[in-house]
N, C-alpha and C. Protein backbone atom coordinates (compact mmCIF):
# COMPACT_ATOMS: atom_id res chain seq x y z
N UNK A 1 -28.34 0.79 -12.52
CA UNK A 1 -28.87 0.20 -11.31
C UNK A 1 -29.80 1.22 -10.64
N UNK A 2 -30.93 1.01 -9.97
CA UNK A 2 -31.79 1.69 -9.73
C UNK A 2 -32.10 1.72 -8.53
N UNK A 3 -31.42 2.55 -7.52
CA UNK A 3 -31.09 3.10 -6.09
C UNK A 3 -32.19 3.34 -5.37
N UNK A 4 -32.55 2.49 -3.90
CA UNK A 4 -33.90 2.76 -3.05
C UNK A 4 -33.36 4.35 -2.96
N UNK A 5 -34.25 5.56 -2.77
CA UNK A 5 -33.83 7.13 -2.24
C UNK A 5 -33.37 6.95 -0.77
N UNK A 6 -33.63 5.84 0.44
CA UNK A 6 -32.92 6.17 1.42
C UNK A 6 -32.07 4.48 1.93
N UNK A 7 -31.04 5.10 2.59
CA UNK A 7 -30.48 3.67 3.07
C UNK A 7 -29.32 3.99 2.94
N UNK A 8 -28.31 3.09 3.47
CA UNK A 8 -26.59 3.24 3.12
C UNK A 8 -26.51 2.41 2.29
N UNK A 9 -25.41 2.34 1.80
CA UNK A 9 -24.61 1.73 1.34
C UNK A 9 -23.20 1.58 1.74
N UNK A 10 -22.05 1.05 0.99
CA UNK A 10 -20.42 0.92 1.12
C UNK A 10 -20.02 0.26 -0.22
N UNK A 11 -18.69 0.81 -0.41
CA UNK A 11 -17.84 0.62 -1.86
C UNK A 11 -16.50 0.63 -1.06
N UNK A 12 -15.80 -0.89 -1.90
CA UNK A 12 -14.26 -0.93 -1.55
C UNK A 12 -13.41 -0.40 -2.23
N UNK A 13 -12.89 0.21 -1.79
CA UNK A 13 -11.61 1.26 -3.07
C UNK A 13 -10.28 0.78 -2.46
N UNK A 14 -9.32 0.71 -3.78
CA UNK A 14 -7.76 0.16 -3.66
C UNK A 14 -7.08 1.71 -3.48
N UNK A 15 -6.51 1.75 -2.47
CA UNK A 15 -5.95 2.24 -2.05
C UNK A 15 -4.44 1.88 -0.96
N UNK A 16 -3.31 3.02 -2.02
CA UNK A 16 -2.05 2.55 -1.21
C UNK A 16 -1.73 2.57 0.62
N UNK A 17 -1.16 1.77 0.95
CA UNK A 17 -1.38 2.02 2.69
C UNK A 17 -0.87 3.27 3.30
N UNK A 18 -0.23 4.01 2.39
CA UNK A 18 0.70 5.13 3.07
C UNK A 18 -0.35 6.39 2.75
N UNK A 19 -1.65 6.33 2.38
CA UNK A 19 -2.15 7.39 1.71
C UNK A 19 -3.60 6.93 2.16
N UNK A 20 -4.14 6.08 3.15
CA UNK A 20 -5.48 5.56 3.91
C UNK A 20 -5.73 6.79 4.75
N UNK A 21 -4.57 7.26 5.31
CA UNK A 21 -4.84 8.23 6.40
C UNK A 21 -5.43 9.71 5.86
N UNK A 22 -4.98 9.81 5.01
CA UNK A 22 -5.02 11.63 3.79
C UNK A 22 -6.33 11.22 3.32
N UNK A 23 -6.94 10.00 2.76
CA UNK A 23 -8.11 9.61 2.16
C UNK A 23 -9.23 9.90 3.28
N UNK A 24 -8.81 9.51 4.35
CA UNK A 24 -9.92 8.97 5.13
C UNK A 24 -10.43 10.60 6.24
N UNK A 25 -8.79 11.13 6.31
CA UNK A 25 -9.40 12.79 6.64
C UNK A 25 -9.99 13.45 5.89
N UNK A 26 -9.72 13.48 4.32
CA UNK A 26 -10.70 14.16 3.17
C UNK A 26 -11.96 14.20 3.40
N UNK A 27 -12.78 12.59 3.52
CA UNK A 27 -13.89 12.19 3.87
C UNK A 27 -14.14 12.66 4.79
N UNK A 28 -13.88 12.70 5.88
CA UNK A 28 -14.32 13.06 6.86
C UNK A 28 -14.25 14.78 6.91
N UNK A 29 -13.79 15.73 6.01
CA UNK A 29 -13.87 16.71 6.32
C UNK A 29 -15.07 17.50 5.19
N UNK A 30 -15.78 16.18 4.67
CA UNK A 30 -16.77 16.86 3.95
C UNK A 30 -18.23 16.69 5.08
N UNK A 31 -18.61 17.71 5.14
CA UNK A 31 -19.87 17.26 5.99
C UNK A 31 -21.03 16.01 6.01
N UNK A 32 -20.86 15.49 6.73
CA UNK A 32 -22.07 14.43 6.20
C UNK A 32 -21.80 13.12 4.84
N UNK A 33 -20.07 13.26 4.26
CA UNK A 33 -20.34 12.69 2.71
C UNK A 33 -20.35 10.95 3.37
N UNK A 34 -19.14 10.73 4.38
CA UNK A 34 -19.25 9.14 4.56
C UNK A 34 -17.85 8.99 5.77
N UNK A 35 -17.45 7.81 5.77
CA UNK A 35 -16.79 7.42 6.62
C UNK A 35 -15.77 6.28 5.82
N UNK A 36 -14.64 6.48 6.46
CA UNK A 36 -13.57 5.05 5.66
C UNK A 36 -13.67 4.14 6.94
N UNK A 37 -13.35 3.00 6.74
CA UNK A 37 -12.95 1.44 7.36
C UNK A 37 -12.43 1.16 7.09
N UNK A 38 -11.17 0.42 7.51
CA UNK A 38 -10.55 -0.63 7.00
C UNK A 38 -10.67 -1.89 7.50
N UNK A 39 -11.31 -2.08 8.91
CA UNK A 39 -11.75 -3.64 9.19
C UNK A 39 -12.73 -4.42 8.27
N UNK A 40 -12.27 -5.83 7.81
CA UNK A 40 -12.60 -6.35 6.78
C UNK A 40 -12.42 -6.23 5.72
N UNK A 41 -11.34 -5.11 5.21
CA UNK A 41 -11.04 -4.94 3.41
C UNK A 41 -9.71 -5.76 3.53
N UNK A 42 -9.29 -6.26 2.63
CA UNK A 42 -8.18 -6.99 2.01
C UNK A 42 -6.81 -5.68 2.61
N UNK A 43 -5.68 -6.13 1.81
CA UNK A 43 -4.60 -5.26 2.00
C UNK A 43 -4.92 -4.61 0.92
N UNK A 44 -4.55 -3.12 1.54
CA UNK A 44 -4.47 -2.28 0.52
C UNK A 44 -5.69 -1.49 0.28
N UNK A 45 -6.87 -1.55 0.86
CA UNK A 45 -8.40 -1.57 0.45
C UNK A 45 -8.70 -1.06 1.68
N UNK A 46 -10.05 -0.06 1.62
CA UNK A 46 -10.49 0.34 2.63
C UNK A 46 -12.19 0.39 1.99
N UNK A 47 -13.18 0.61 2.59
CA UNK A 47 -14.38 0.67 2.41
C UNK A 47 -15.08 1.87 3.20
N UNK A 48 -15.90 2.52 2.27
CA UNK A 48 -16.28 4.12 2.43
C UNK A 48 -17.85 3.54 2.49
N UNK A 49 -18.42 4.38 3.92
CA UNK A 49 -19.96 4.20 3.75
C UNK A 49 -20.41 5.26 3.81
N UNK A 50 -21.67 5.52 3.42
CA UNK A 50 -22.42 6.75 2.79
C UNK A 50 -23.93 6.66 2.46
N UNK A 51 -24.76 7.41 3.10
CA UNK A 51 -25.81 6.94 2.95
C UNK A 51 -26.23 7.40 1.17
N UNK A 52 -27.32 6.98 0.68
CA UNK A 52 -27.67 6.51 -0.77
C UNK A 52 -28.00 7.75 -1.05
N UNK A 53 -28.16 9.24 -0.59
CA UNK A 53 -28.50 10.75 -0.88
C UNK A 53 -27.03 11.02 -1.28
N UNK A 54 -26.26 10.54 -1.00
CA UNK A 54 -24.93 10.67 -1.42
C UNK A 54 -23.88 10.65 -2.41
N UNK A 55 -24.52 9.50 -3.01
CA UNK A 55 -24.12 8.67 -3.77
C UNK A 55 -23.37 9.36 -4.76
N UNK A 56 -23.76 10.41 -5.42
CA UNK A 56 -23.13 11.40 -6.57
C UNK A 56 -22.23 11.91 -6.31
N UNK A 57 -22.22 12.72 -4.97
CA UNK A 57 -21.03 13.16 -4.29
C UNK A 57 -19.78 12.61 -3.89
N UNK A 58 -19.87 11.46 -3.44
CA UNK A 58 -19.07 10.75 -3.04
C UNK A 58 -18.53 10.29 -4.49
N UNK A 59 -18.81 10.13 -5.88
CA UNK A 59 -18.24 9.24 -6.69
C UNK A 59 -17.33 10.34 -7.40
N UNK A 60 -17.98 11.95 -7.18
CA UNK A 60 -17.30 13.41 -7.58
C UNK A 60 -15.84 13.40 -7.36
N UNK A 61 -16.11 13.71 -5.74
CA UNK A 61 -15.05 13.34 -4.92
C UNK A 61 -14.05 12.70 -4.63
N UNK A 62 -14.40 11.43 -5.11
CA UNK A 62 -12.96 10.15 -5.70
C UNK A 62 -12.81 10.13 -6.98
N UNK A 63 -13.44 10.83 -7.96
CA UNK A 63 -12.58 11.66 -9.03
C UNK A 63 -11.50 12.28 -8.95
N UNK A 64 -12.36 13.37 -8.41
CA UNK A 64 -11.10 14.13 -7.54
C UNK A 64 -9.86 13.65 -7.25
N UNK A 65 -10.21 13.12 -6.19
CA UNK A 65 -9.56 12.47 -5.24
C UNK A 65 -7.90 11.65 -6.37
N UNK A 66 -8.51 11.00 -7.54
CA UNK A 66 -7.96 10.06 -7.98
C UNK A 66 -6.33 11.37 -8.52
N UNK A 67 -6.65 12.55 -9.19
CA UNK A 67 -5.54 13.20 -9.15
C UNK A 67 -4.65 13.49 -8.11
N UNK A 68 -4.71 13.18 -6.71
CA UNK A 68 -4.08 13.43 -5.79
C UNK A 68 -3.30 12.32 -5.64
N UNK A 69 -4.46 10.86 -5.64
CA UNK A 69 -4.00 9.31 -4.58
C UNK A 69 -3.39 8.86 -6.19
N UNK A 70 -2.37 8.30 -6.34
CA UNK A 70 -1.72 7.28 -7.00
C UNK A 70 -2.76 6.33 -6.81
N UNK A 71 -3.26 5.52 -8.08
CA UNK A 71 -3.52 4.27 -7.68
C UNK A 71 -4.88 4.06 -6.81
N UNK A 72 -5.51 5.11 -6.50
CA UNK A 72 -6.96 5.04 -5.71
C UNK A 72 -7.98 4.42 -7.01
N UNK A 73 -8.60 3.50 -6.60
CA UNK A 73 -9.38 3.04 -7.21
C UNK A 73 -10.79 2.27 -6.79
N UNK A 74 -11.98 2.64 -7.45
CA UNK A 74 -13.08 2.04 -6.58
C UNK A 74 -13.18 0.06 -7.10
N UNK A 75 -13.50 -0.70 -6.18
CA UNK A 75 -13.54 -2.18 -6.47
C UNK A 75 -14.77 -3.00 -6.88
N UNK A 76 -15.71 -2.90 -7.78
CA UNK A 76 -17.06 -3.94 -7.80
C UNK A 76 -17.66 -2.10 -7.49
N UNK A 77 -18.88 -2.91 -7.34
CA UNK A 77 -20.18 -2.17 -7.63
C UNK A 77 -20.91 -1.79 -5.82
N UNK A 78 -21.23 -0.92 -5.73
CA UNK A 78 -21.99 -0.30 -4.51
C UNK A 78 -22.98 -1.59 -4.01
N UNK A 79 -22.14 -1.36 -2.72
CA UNK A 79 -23.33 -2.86 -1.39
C UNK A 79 -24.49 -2.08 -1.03
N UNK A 80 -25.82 -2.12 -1.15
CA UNK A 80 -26.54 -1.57 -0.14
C UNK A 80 -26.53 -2.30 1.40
N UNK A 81 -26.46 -1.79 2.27
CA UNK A 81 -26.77 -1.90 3.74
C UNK A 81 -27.73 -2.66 4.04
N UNK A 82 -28.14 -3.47 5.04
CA UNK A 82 -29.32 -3.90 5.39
C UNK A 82 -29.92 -3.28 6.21
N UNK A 83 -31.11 -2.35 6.34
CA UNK A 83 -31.16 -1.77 7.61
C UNK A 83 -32.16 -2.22 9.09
């Protein structure tokens, strides 16, 4: 898929409810990488936005990430934003 260079986006990742909170400080303690939500994701699901300079980092990171979270998983394919 072939990414405009600027704009956001958001990706829904499955994630357990007891482990939203540890996910969502991670993110937030990388400078600049994105932000979690959970208004509007299903149970269990939260949605990470990030602008599109990002994009690599952020997918590093929930690599990462996936040896820590049981069960973290990304859902469908990257939304771009409307801006």
């Amino acid at each position: 898929m072939m990414l405009p260079k600027k704009g956001f986006c958001k990706l829904l990742l499955s994630v357990p409810e007891p482990e939203i909170f540890y996910l969502s400080a991670i993110i937030d303690g990388y400078d600049n990488l994105g932000y979690i939500r959970k208004e509007d994701a299903p149970q269990d699901h939260v949605w990470i936005y990030f602008s599109l300079d990002m994009v690599s980092y952020v997918y590093e990171v929930l690599t990462l990430l996936k040896s820590e979270i049981d069960d973290l998983e990304t859902v469908g394919e990257l939304i771009l934003m409307e801006e």
